[in-house]
PDB file of N, CA and C in Angstrom:
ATOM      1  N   UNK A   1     132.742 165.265  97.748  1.00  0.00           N
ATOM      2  CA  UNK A   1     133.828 164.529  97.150  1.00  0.00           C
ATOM      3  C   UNK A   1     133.237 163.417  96.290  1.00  0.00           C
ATOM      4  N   UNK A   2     133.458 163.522  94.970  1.00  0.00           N
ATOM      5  CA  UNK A   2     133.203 162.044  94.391  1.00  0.00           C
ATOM      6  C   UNK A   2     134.032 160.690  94.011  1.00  0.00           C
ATOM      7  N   UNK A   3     134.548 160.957  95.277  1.00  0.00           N
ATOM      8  CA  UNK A   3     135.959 159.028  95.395  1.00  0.00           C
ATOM      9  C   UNK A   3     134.642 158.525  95.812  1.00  0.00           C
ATOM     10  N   UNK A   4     134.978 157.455  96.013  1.00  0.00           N
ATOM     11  CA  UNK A   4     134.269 156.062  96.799  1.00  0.00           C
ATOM     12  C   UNK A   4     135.449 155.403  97.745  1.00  0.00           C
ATOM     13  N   UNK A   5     135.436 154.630  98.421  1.00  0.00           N
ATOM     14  CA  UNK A   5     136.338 153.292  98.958  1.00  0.00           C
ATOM     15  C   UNK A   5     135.891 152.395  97.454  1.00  0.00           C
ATOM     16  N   UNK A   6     137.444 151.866  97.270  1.00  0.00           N
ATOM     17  CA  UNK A   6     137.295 150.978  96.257  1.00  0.00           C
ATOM     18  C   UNK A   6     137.700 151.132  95.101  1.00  0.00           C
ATOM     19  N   UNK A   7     137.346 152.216  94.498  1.00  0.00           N
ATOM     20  CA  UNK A   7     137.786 152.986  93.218  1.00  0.00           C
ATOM     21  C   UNK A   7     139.205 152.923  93.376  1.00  0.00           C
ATOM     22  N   UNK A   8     139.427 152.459  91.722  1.00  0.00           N
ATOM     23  CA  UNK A   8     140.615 152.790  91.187  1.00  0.00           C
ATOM     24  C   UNK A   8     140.901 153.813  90.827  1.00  0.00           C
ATOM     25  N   UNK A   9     142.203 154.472  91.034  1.00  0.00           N
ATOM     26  CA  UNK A   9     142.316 156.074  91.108  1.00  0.00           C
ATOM     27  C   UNK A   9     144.169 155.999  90.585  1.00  0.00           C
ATOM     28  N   UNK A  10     144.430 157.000  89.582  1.00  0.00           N
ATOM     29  CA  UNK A  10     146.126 157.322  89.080  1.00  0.00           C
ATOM     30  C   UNK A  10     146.589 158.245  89.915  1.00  0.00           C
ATOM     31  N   UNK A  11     147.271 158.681  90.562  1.00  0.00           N
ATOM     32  CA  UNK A  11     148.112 159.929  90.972  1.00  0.00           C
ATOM     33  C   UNK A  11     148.767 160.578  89.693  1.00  0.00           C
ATOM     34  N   UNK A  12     148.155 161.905  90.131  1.00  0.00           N
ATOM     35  CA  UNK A  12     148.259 163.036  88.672  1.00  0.00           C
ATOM     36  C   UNK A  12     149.231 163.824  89.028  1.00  0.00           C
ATOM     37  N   UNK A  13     149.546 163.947  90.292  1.00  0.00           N
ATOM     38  CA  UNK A  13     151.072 164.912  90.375  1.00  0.00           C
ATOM     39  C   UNK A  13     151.458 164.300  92.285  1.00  0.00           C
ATOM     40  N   UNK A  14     152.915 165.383  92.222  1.00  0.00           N
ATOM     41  CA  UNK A  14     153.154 164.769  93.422  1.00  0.00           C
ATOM     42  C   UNK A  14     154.667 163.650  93.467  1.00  0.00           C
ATOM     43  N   UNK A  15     154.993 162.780  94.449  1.00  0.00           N
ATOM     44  CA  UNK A  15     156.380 162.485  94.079  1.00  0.00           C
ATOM     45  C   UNK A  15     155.639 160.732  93.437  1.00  0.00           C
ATOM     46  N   UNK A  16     155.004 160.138  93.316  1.00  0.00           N
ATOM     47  CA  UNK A  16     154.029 159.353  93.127  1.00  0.00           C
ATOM     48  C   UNK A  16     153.519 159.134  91.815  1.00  0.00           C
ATOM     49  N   UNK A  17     153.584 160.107  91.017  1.00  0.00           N
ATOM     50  CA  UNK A  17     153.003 160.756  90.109  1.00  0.00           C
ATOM     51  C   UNK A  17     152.772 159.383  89.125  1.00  0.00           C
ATOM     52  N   UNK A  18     151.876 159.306  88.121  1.00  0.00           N
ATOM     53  CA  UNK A  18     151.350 158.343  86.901  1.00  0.00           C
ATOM     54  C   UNK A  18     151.240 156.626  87.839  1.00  0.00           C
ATOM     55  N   UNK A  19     151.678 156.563  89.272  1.00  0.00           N
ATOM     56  CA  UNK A  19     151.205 155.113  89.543  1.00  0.00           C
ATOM     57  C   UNK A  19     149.842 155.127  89.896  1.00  0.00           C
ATOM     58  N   UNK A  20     149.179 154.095  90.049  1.00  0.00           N
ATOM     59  CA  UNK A  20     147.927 153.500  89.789  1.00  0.00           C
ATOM     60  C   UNK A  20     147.300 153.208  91.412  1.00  0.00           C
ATOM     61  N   UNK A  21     146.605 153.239  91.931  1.00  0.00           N
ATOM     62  CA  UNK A  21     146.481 152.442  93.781  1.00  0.00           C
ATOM     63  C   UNK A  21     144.772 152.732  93.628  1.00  0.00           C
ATOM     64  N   UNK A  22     144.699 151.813  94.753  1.00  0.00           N
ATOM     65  CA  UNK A  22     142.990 151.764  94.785  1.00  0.00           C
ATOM     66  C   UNK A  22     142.659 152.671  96.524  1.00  0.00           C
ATOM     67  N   UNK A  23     141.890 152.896  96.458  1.00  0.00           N
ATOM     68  CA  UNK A  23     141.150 153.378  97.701  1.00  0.00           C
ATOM     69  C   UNK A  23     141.101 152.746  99.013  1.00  0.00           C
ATOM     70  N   UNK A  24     141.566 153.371 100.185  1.00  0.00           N
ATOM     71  CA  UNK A  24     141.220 152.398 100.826  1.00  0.00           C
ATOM     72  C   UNK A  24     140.324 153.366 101.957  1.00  0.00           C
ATOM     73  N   UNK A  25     140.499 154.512 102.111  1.00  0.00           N
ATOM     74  CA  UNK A  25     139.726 155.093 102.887  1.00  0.00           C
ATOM     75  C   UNK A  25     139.676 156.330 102.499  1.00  0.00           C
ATOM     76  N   UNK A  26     138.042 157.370 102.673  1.00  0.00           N
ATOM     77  CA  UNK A  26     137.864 158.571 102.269  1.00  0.00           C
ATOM     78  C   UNK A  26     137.983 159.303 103.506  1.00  0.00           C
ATOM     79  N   UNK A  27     138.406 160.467 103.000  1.00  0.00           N
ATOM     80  CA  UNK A  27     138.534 161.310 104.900  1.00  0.00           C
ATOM     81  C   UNK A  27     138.096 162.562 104.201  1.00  0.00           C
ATOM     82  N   UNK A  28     136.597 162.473 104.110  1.00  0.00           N
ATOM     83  CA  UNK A  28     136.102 163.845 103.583  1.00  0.00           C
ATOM     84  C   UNK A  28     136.158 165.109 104.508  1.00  0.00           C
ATOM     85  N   UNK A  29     136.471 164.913 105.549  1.00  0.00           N
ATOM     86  CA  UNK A  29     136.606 166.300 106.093  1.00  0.00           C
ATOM     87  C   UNK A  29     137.653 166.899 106.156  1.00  0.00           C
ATOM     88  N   UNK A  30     138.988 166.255 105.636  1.00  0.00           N
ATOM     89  CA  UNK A  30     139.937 166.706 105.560  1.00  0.00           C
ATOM     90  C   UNK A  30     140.182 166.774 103.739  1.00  0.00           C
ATOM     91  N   UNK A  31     139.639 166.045 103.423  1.00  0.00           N
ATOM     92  CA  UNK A  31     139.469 165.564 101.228  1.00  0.00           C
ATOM     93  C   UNK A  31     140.847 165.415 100.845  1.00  0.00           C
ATOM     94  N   UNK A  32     140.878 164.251 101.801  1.00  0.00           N
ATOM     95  CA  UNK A  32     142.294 163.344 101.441  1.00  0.00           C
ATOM     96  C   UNK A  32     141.699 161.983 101.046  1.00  0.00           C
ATOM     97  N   UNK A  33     142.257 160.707 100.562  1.00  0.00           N
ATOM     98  CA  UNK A  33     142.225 159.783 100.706  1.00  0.00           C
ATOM     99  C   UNK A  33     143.482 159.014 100.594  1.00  0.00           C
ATOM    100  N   UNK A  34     143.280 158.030 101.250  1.00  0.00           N
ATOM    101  CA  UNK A  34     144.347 157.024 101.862  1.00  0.00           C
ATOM    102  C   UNK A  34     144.422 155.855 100.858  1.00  0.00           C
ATOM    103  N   UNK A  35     145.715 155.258 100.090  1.00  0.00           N
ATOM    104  CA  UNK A  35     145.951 154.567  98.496  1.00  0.00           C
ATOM    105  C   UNK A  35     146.136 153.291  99.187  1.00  0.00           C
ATOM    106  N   UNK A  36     146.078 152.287  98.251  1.00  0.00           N
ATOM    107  CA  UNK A  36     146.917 151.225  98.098  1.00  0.00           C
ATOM    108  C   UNK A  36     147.540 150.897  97.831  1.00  0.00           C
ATOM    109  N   UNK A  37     148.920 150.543  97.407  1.00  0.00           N
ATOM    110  CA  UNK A  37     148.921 149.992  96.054  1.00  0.00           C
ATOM    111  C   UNK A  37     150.677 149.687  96.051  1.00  0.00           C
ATOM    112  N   UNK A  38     151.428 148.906  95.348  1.00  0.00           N
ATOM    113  CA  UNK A  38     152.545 148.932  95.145  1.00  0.00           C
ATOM    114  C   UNK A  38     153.419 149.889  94.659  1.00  0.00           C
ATOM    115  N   UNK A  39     154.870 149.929  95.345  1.00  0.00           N
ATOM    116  CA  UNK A  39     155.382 151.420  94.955  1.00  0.00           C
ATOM    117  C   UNK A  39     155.046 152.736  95.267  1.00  0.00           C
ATOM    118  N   UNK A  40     153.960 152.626  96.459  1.00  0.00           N
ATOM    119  CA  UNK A  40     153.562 153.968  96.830  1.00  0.00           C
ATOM    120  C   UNK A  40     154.715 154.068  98.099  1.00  0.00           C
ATOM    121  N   UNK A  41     154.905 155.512  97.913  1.00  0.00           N
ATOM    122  CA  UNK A  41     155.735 156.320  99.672  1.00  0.00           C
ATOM    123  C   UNK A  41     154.515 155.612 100.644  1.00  0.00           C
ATOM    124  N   UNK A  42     155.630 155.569 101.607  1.00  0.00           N
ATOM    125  CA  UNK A  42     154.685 155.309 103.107  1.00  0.00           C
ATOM    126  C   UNK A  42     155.230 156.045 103.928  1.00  0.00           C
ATOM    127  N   UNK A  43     154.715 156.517 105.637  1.00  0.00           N
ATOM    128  CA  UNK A  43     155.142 157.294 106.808  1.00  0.00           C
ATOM    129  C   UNK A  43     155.775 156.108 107.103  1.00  0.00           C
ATOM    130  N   UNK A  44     156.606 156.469 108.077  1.00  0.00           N
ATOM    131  CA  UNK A  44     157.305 155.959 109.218  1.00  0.00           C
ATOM    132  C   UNK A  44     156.109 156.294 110.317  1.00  0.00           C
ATOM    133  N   UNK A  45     156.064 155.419 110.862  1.00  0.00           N
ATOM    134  CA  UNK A  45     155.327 156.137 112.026  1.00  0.00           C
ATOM    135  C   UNK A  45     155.505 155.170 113.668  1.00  0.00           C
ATOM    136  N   UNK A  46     155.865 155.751 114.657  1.00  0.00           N
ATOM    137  CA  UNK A  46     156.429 155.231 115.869  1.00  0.00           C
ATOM    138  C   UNK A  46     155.193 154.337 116.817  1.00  0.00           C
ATOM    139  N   UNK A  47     155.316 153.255 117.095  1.00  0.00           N
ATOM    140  CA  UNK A  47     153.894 152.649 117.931  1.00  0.00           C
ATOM    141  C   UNK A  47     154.869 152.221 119.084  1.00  0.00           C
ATOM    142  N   UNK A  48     153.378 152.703 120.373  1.00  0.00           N
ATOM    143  CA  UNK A  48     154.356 152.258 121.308  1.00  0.00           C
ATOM    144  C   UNK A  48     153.783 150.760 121.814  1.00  0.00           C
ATOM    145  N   UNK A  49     154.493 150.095 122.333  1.00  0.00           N
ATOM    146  CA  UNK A  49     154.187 148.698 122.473  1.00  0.00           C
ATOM    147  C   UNK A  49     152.191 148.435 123.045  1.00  0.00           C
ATOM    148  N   UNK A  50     151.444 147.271 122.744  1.00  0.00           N
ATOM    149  CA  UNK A  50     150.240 147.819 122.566  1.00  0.00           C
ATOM    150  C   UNK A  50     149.763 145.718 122.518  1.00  0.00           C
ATOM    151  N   UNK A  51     148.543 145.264 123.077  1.00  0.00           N
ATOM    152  CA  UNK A  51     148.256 144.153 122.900  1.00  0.00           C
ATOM    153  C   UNK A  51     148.023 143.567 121.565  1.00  0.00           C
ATOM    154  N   UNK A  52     148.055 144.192 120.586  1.00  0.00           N
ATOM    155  CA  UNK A  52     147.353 143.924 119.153  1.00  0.00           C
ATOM    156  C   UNK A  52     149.407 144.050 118.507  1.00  0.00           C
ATOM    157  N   UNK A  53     150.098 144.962 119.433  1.00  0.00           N
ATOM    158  CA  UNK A  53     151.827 144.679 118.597  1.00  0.00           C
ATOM    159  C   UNK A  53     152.512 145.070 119.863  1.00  0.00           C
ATOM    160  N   UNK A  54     152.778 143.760 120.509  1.00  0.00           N
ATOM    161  CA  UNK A  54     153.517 144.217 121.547  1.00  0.00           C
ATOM    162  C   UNK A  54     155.358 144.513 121.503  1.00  0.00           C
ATOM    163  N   UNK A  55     155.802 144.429 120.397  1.00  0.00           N
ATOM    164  CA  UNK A  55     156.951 145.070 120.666  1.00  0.00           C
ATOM    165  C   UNK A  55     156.823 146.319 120.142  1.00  0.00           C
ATOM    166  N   UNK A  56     155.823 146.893 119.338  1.00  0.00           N
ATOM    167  CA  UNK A  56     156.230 148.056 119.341  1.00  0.00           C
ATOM    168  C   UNK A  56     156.849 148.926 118.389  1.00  0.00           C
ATOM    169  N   UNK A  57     157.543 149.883 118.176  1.00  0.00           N
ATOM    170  CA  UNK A  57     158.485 150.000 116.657  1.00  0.00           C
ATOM    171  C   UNK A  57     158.257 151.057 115.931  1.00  0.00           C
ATOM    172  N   UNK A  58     158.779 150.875 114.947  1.00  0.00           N
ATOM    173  CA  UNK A  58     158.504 151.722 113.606  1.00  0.00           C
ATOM    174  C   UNK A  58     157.330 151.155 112.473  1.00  0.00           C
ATOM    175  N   UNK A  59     156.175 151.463 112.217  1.00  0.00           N
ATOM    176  CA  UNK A  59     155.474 150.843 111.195  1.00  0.00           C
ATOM    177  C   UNK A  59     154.799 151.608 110.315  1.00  0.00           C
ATOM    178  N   UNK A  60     155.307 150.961 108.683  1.00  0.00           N
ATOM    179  CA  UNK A  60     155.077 151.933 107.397  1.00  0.00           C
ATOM    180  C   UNK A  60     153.818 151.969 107.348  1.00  0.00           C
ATOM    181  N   UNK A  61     152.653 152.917 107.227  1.00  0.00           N
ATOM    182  CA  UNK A  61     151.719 153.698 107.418  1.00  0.00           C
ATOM    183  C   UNK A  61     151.471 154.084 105.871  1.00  0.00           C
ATOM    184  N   UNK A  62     150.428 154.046 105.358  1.00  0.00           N
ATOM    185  CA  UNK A  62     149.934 154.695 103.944  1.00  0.00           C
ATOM    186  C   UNK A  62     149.706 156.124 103.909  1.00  0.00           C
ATOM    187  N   UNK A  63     150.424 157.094 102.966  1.00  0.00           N
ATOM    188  CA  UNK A  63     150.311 158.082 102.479  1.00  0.00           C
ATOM    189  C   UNK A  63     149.130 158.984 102.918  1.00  0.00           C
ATOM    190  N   UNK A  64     148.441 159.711 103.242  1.00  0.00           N
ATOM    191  CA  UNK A  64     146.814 160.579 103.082  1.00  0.00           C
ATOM    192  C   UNK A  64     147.430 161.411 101.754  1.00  0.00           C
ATOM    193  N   UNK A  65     147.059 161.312 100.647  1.00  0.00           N
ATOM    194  CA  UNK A  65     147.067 162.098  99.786  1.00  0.00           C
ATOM    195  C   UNK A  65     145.639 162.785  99.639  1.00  0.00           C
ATOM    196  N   UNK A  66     145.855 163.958  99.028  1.00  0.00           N
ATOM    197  CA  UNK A  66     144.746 165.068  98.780  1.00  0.00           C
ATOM    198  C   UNK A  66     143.951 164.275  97.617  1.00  0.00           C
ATOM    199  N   UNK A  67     142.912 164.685  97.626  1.00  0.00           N
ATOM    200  CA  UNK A  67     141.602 164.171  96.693  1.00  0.00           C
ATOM    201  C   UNK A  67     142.158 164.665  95.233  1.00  0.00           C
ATOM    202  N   UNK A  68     142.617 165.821  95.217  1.00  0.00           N
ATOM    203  CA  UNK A  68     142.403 166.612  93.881  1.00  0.00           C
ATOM    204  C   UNK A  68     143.708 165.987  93.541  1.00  0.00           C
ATOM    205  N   UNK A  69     144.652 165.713  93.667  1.00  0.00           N
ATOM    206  CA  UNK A  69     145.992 164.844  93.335  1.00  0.00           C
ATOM    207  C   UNK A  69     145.509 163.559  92.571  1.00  0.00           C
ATOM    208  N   UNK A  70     144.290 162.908  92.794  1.00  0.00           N
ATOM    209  CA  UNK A  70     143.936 161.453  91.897  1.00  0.00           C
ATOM    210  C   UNK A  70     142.796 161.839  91.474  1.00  0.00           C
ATOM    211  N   UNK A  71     143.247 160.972  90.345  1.00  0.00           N
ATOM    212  CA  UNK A  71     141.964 161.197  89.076  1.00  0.00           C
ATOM    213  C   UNK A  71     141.524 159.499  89.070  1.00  0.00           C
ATOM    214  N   UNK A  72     140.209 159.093  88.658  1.00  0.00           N
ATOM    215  CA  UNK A  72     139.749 158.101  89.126  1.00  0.00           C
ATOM    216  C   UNK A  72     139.780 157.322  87.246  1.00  0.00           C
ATOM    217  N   UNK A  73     140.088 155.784  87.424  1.00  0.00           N
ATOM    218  CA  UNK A  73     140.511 155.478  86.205  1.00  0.00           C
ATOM    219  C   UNK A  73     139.169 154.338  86.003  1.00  0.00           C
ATOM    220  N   UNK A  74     138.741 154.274  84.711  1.00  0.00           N
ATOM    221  CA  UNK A  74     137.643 153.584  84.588  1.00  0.00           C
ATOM    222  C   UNK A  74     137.858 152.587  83.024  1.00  0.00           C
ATOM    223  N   UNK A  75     136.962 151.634  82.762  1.00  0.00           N
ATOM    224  CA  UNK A  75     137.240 151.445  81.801  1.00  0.00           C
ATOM    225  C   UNK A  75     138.601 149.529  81.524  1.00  0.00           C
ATOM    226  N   UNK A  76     138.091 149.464  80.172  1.00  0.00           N
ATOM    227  CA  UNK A  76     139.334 148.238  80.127  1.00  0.00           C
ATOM    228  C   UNK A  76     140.536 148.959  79.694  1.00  0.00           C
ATOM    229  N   UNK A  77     140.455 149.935  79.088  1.00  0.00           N
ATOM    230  CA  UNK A  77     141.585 150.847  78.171  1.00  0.00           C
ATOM    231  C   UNK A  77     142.156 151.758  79.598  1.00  0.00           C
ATOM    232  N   UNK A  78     141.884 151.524  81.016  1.00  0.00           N
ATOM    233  CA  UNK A  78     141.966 152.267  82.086  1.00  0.00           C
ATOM    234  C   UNK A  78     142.135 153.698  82.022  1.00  0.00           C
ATOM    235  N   UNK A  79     141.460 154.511  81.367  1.00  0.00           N
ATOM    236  CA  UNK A  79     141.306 155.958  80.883  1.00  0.00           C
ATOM    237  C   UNK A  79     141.203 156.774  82.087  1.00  0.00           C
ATOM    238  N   UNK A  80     141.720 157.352  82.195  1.00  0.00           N
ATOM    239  CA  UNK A  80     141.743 158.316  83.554  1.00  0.00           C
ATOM    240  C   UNK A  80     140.535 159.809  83.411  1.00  0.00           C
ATOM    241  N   UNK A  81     139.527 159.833  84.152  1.00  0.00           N
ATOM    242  CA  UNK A  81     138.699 160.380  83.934  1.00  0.00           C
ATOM    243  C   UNK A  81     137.972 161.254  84.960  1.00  0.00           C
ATOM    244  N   UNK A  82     137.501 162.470  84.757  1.00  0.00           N
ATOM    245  CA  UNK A  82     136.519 163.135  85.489  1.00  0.00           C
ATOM    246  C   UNK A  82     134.993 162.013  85.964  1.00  0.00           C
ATOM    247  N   UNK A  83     134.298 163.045  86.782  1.00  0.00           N
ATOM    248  CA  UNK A  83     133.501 162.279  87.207  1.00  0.00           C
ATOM    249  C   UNK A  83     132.043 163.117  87.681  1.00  0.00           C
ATOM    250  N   UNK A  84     130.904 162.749  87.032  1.00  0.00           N
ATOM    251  CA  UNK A  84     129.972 163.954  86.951  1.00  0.00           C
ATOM    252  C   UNK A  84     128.677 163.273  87.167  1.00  0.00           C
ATOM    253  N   UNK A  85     127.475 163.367  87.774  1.00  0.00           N
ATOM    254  CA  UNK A  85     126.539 162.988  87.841  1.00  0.00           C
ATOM    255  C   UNK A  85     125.656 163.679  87.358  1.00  0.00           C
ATOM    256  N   UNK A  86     124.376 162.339  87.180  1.00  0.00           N
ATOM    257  CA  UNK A  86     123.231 162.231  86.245  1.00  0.00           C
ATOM    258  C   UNK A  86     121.852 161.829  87.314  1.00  0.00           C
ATOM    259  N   UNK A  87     120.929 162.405  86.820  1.00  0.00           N
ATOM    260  CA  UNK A  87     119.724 161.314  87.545  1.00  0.00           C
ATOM    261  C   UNK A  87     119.284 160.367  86.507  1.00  0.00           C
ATOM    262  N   UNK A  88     118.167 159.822  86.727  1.00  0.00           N
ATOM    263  CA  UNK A  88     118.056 158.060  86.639  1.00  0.00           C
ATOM    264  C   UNK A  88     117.213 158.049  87.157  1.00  0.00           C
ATOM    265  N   UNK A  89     115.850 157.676  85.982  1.00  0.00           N
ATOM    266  CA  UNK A  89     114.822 157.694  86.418  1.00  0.00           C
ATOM    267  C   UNK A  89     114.355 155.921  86.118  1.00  0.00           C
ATOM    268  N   UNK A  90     113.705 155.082  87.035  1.00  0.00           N
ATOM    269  CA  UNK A  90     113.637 153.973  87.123  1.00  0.00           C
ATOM    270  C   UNK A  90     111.857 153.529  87.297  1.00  0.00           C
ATOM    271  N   UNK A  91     111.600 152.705  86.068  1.00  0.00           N
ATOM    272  CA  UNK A  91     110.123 152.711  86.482  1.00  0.00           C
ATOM    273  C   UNK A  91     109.702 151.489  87.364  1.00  0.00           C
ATOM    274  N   UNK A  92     108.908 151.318  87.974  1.00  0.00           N
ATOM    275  CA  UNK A  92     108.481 150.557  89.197  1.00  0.00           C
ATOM    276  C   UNK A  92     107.496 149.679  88.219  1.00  0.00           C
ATOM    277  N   UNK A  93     107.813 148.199  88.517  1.00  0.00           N
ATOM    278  CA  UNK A  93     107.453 146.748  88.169  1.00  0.00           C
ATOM    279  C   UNK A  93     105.678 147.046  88.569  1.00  0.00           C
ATOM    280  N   UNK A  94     105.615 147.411  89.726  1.00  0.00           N
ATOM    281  CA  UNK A  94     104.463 146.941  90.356  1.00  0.00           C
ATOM    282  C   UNK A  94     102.990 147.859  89.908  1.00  0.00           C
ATOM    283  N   UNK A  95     101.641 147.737  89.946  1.00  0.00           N
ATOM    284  CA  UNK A  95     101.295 148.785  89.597  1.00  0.00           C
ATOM    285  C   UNK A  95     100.653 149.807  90.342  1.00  0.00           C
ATOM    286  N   UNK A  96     100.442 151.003  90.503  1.00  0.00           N
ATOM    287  CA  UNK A  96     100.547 152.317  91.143  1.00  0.00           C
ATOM    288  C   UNK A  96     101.793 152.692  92.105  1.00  0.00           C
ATOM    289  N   UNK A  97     103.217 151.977  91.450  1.00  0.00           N
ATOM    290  CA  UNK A  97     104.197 152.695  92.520  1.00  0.00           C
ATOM    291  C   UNK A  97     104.792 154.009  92.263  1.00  0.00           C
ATOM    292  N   UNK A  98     104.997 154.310  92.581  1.00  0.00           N
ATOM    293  CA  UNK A  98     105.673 155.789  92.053  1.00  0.00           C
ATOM    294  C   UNK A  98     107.475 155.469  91.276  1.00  0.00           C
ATOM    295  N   UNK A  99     107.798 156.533  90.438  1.00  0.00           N
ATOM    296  CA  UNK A  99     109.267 156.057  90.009  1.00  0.00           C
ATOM    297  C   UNK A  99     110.218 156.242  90.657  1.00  0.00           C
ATOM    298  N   UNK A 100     111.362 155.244  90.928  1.00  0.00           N
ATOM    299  CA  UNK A 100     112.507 155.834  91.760  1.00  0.00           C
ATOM    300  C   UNK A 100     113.598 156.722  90.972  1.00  0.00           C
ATOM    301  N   UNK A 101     113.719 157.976  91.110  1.00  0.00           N
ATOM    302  CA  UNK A 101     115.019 158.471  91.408  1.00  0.00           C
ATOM    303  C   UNK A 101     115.881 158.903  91.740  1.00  0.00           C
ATOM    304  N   UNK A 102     117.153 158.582  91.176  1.00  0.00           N
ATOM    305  CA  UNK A 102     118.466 158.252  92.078  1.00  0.00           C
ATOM    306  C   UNK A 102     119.563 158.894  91.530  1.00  0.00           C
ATOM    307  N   UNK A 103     120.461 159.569  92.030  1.00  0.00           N
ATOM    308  CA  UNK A 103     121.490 160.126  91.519  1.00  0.00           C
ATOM    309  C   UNK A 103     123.090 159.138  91.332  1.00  0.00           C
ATOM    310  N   UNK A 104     123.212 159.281  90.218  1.00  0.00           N
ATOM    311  CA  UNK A 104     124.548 157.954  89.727  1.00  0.00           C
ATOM    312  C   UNK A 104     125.468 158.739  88.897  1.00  0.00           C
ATOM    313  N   UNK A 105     126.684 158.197  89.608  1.00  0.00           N
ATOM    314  CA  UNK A 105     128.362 158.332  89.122  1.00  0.00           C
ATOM    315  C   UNK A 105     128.385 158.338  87.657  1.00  0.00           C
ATOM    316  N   UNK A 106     128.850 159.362  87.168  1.00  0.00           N
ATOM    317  CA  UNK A 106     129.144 158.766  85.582  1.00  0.00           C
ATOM    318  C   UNK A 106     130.616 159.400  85.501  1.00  0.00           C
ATOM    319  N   UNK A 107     131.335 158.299  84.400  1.00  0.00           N
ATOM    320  CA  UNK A 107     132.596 158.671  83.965  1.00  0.00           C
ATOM    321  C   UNK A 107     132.711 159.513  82.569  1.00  0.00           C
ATOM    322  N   UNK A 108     133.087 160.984  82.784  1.00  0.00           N
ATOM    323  CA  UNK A 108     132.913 162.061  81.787  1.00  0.00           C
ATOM    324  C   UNK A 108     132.902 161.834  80.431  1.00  0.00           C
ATOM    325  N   UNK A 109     134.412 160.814  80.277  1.00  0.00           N
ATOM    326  CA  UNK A 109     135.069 160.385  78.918  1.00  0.00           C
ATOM    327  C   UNK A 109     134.515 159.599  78.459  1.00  0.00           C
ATOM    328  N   UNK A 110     133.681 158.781  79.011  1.00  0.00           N
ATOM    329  CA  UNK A 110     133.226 157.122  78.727  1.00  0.00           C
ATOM    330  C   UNK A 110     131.177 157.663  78.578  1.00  0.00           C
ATOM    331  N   UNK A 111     131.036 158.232  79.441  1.00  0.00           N
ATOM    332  CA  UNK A 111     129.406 158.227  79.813  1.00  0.00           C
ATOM    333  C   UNK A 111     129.312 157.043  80.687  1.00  0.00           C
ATOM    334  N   UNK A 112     130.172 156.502  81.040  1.00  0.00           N
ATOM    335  CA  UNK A 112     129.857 154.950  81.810  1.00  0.00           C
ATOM    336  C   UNK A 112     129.481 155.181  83.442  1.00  0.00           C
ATOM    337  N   UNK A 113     128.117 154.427  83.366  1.00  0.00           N
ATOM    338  CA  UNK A 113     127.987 154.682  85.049  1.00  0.00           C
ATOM    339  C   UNK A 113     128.824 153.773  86.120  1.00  0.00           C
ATOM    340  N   UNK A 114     129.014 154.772  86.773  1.00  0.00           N
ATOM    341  CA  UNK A 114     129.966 153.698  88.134  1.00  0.00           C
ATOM    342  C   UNK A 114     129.086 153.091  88.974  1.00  0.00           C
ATOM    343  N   UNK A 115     128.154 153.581  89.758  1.00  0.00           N
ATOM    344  CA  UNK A 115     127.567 153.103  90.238  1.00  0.00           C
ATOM    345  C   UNK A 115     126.032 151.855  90.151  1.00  0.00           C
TER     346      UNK A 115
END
């Protein structure tokens, strides 16, 4: 999966559809992630009384939407974009170190690295 926690991400279809929410958790084994954001649907979901909420209740719960439903938005023009990686080769300051490389996020439309 290439979300992160954190990333800003649009909802591309769905009842949700064109609002904006950020990341708040990846659940790659299921390749959902869980939004933020204002104006998103929430669950209902039933708690039973508990030391951390002791009465208990009904409490609105964030969405798990599917991975492939958000497209990740980058950019000041907030362009909604694929997401493809590059290596990155980095030369070492010191002398006889070897070079580091590292594999980094890039945004398709932009070339801009995320990471």
């Amino acid at each position: 999966m290439n979300l992160k926690k954190g990333d800003e991400v649009v909802i591309i279809s769905g009842a949700d559809k064109g609002k904006q929410a950020k990341i708040v958790a990846v659940l790659t084994k299921e390749n959902r992630v869980v939004l933020e954001g204002e104006g998103l649907r929430m669950n209902k979901h039933h708690e039973k009384p508990s030391n951390s909420n002791p009465d208990g209740g009904i409490v609105d719960k964030p969405v798990k939407v599917d991975a492939s439903n958000v497209m990740l938005v980058v950019g000041k023009q907030k362009q909604r974009t694929r997401v493809g990686y590059k290596t990155v080769t980095k030369e070492s300051k010191k002398k006889n170190a070897p070079a580091v490389t590292r594999k980094v996020r890039v945004a398709v439309k932009t070339k801009e690295e995320l990471d």
